[in-house]
Protein backbone atom coordinates (compact mmCIF):
# COMPACT_ATOMS: atom_id res chain seq x y z
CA UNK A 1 -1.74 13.54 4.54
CA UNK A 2 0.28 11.23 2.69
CA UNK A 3 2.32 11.28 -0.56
CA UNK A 4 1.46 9.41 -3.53
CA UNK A 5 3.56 7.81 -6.40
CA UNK A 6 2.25 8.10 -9.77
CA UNK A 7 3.17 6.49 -13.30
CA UNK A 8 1.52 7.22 -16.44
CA UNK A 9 1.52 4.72 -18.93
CA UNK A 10 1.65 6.32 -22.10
CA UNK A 11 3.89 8.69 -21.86
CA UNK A 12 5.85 7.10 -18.83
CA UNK A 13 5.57 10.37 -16.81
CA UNK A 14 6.51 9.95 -13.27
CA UNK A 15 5.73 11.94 -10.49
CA UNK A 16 4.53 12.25 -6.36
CA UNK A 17 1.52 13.63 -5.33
CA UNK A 18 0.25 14.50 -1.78
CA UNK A 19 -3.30 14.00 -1.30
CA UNK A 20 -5.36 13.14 1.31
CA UNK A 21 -6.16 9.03 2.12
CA UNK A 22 -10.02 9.91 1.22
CA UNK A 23 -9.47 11.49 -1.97
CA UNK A 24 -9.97 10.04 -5.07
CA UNK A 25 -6.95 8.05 -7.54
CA UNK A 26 -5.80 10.48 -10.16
CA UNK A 27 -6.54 9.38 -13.43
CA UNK A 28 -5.41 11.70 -15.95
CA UNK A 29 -1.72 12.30 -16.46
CA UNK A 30 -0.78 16.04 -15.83
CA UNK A 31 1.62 15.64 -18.76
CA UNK A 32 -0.09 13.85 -22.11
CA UNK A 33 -3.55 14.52 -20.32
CA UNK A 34 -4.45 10.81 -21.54
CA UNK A 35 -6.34 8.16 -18.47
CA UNK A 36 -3.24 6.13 -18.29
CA UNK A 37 -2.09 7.12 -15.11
CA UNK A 38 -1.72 4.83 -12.18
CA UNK A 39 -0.92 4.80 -8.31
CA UNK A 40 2.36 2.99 -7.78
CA UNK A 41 2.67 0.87 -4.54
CA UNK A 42 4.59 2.69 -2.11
CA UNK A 43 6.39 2.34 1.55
CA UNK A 44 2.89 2.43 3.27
CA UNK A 45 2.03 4.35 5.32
CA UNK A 46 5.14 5.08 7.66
CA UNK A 47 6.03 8.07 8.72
CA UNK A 48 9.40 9.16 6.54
CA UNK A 49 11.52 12.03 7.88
CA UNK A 50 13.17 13.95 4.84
CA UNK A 51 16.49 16.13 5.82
CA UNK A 52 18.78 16.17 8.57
CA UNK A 53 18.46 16.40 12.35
CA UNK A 54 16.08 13.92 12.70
CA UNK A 55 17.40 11.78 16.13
CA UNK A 56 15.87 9.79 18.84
CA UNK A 57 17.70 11.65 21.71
CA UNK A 58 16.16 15.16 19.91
CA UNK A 59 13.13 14.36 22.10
CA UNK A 60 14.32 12.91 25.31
CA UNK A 61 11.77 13.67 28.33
CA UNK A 62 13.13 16.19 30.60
CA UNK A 63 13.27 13.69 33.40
CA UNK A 64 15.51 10.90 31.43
CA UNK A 65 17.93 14.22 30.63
CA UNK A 66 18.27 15.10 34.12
CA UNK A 67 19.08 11.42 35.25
CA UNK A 68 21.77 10.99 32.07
CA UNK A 69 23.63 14.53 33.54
CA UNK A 70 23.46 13.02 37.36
CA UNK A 71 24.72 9.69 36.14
CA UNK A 72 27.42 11.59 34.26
CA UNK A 73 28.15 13.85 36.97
CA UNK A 74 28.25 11.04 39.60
CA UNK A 75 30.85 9.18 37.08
CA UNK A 76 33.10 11.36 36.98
CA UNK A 77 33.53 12.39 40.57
CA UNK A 78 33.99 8.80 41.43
CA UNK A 79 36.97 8.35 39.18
CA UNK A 80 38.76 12.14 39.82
CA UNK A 81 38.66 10.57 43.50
CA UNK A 82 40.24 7.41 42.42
CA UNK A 83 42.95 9.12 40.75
CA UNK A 84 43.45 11.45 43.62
CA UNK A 85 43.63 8.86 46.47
CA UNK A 86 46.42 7.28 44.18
CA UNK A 87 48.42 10.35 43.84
CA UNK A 88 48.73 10.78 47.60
CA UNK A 89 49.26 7.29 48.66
CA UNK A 90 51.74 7.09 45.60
CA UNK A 91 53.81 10.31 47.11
CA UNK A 92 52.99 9.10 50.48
CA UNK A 93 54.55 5.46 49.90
CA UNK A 94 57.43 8.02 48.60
CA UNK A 95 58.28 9.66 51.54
CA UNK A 96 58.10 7.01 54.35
CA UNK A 97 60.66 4.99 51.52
CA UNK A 98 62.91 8.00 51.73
CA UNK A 99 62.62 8.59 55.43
CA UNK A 100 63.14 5.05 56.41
CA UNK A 101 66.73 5.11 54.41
CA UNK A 102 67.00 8.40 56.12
CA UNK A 103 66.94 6.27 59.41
CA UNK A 104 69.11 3.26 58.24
CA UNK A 105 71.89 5.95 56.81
CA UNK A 106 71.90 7.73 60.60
CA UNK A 107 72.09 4.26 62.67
CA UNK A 108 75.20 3.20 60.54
CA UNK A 109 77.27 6.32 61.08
CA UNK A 110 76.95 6.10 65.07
């Protein structure tokens, strides 16, 4: 059922009233009781969520959550491998550097 806005125009009373679509226009202000009141043209009729917490991912199917937490999953394996592989060729680049000026230092000396 929606929510009505209503003016009076006597008294200039101002106020919202939820009725249903079928029911009849209000007539009679609630304040001055004179017929001057009138149904103000609202928003339509959209639906208008009042408060907080109201978010499109709040009622994501089950099946689109478990694909996002795969995808996210698969993400982040893929780049703790990439930073992995790069550690060990980094400390392997290292140590065949250090070993081949091991093997220049020995030849010299004989």
């Amino acid at each position: 059922m929606p929510t009505y806005d209503y003016l009076c125009d006597a008294c200039g009373h101002e106020f919202e009233l939820f009725q249903g679509i079928n029911d009849a226009t209000k007539k009679k202000c609630p304040a001055c009781k004179k017929l001057k009141l009138r149904r103000l043209f609202g928003a339509g009729a959209a639906l208008m969520f009042k408060g907080s917490g109201f978010y499109e991912t709040d009622y994501r199917s089950d099946s689109y959550k478990k694909g996002a937490a795969a995808d996210k999953k698969s993400s982040s394996e893929s780049s703790s491998e990439g930073k992995s592989d790069s550690k060990t060729t980094g400390s392997a680049d290292a140590s065949k550097t250090a070993s081949s000026k091991k093997d220049k230092g020995s030849k010299s000396d004989s």
